[in-house]
C-alpha atoms as a PDB file:
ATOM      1  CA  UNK A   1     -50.452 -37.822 126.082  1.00  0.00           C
ATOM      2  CA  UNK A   2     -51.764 -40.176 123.187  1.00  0.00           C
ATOM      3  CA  UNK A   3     -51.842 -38.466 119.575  1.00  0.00           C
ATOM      4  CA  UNK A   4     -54.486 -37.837 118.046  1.00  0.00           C
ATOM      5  CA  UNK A   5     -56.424 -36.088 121.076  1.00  0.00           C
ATOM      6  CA  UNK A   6     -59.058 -38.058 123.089  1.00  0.00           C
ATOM      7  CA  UNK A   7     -61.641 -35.708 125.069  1.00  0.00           C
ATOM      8  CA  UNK A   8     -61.344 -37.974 128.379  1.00  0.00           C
ATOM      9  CA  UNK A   9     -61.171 -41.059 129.829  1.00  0.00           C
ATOM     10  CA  UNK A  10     -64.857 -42.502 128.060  1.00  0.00           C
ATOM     11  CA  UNK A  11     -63.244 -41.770 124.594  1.00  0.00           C
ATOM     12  CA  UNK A  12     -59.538 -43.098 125.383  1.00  0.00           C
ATOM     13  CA  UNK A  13     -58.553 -46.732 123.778  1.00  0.00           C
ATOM     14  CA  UNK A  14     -57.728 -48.869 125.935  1.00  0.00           C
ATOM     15  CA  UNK A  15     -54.141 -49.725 124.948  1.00  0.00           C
ATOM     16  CA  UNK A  16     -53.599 -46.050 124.971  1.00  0.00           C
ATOM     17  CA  UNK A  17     -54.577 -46.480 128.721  1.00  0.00           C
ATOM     18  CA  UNK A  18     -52.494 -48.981 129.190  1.00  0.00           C
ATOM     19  CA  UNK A  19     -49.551 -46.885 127.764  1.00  0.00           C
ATOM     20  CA  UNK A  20     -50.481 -44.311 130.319  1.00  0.00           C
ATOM     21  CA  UNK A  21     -50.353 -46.195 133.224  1.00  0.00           C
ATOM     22  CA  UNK A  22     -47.017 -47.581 132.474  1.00  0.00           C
ATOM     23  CA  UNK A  23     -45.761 -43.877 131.908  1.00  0.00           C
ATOM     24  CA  UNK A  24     -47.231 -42.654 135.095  1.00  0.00           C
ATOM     25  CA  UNK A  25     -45.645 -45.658 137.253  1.00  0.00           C
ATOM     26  CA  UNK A  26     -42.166 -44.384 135.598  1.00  0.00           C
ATOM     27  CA  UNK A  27     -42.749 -41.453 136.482  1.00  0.00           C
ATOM     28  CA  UNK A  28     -43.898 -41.758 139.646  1.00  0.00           C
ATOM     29  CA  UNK A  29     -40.753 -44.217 140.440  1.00  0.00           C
ATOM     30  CA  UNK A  30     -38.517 -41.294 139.116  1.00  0.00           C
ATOM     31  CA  UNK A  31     -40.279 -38.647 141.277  1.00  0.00           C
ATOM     32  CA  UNK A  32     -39.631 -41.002 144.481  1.00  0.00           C
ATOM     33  CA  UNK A  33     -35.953 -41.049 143.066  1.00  0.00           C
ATOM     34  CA  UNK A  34     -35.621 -37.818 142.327  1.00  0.00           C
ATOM     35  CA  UNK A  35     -36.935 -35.784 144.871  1.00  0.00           C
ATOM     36  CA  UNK A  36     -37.755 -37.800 147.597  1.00  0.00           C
ATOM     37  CA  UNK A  37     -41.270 -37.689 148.434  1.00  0.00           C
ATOM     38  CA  UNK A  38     -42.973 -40.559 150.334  1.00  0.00           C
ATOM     39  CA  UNK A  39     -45.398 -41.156 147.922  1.00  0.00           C
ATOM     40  CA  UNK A  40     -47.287 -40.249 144.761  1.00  0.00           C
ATOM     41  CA  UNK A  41     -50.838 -39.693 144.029  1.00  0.00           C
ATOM     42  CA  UNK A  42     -52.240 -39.501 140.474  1.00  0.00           C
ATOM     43  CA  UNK A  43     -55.849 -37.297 139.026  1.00  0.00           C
ATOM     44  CA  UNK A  44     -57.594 -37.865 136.138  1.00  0.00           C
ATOM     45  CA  UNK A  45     -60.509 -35.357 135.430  1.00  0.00           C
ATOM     46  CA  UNK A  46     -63.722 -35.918 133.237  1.00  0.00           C
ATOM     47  CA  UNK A  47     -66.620 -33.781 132.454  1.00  0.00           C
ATOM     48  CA  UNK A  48     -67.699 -30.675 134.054  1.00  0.00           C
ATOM     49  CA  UNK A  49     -69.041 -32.426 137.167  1.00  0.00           C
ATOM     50  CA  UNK A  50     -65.350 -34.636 137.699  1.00  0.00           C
ATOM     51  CA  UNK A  51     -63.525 -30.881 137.374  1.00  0.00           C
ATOM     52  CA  UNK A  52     -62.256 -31.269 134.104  1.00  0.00           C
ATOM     53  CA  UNK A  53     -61.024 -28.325 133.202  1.00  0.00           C
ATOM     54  CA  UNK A  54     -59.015 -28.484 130.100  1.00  0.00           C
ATOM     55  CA  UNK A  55     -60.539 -30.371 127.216  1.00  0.00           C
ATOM     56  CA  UNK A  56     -58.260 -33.600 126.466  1.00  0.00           C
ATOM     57  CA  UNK A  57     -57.383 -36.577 128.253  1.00  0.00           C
ATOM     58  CA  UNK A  58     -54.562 -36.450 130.500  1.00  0.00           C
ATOM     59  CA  UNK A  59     -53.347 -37.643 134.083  1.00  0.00           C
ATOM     60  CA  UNK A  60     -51.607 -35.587 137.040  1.00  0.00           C
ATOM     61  CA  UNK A  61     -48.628 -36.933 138.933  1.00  0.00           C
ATOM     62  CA  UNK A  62     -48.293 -35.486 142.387  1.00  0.00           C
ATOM     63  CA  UNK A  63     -45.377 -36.217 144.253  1.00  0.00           C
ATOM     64  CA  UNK A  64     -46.217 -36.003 148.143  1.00  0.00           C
ATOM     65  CA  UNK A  65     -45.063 -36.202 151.670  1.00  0.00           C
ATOM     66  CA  UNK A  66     -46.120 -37.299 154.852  1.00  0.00           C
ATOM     67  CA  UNK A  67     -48.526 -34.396 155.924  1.00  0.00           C
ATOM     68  CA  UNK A  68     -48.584 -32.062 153.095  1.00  0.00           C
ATOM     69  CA  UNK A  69     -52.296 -31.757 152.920  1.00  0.00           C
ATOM     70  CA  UNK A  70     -52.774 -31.395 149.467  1.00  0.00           C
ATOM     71  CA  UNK A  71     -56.555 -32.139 149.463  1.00  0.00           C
ATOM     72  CA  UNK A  72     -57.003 -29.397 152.251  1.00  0.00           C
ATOM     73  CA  UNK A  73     -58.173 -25.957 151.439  1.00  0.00           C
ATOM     74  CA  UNK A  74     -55.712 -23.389 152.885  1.00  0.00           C
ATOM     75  CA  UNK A  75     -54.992 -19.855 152.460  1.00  0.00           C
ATOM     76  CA  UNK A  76     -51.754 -20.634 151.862  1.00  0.00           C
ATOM     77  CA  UNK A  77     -51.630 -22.865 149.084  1.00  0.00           C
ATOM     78  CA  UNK A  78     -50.988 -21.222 145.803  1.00  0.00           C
ATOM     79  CA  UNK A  79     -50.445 -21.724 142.087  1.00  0.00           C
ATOM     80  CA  UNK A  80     -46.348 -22.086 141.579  1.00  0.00           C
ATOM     81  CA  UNK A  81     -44.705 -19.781 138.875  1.00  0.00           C
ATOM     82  CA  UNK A  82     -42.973 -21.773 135.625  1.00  0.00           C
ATOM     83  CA  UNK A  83     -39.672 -20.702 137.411  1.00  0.00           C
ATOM     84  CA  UNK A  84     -40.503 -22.279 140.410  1.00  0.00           C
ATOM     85  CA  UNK A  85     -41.205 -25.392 138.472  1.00  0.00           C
ATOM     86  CA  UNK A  86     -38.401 -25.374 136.141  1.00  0.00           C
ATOM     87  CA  UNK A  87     -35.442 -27.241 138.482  1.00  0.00           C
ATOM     88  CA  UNK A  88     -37.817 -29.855 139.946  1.00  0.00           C
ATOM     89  CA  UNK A  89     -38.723 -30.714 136.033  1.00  0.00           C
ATOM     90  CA  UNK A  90     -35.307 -30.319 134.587  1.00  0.00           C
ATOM     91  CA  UNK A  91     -34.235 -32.733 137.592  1.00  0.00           C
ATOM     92  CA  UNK A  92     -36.867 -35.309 136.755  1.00  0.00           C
ATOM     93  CA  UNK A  93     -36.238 -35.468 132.871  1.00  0.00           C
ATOM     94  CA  UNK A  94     -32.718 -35.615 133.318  1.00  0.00           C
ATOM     95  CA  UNK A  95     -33.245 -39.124 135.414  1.00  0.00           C
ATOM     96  CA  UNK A  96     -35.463 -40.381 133.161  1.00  0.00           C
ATOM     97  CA  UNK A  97     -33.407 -39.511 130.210  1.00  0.00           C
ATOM     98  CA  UNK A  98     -30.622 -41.678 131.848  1.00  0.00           C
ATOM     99  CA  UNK A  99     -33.083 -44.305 132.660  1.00  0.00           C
ATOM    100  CA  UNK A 100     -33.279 -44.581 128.383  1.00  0.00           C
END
């Protein structure tokens, strides 16, 4: 995420942008590495209306597999605890700290 803060996407410079999208494609190239998934889908949120939710700008990298349904409501999907996350992100920055 840039330093200082920008709100969203309408207030982000564009070389800031551009720094973004680079990080996201390494990231994205690390996830397919890393864990395997067939592909990767990234979110970017502004305003109220666009579900923004938390106020600065930043993007989501979802890794994601043939028939995960992501986009689907389900009574089965589920926020993941911190502990849950933990191995799949320790994983990831230790391939991209190699990748340095």
């Amino acid at each position: 995420m840039p330093n200082p803060r920008y709100e969203n996407l309408y207030d982000l410079p564009l070389e800031y942008g551009a720094a973004v999208h680079a990080a996201s494609r390494e990231v994205a190239l690390a996830m397919k590495a890393v864990h395997g998934c067939h592909g990767v889908s990234t979110r970017q949120h502004n305003e109220p209306a666009g579900f923004q939710e938390v106020w600065h700008y930043h993007l989501h990298v979802f890794p994601r597999w043939e028939g995960d349904d992501l986009y689907l409501l389900s009574p089965y999907r589920r926020d993941t605890t911190l502990e849950e996350r933990l191995p799949y992100a320790r994983k990831l920055r230790e391939f991209l700290s190699r990748k340095r």
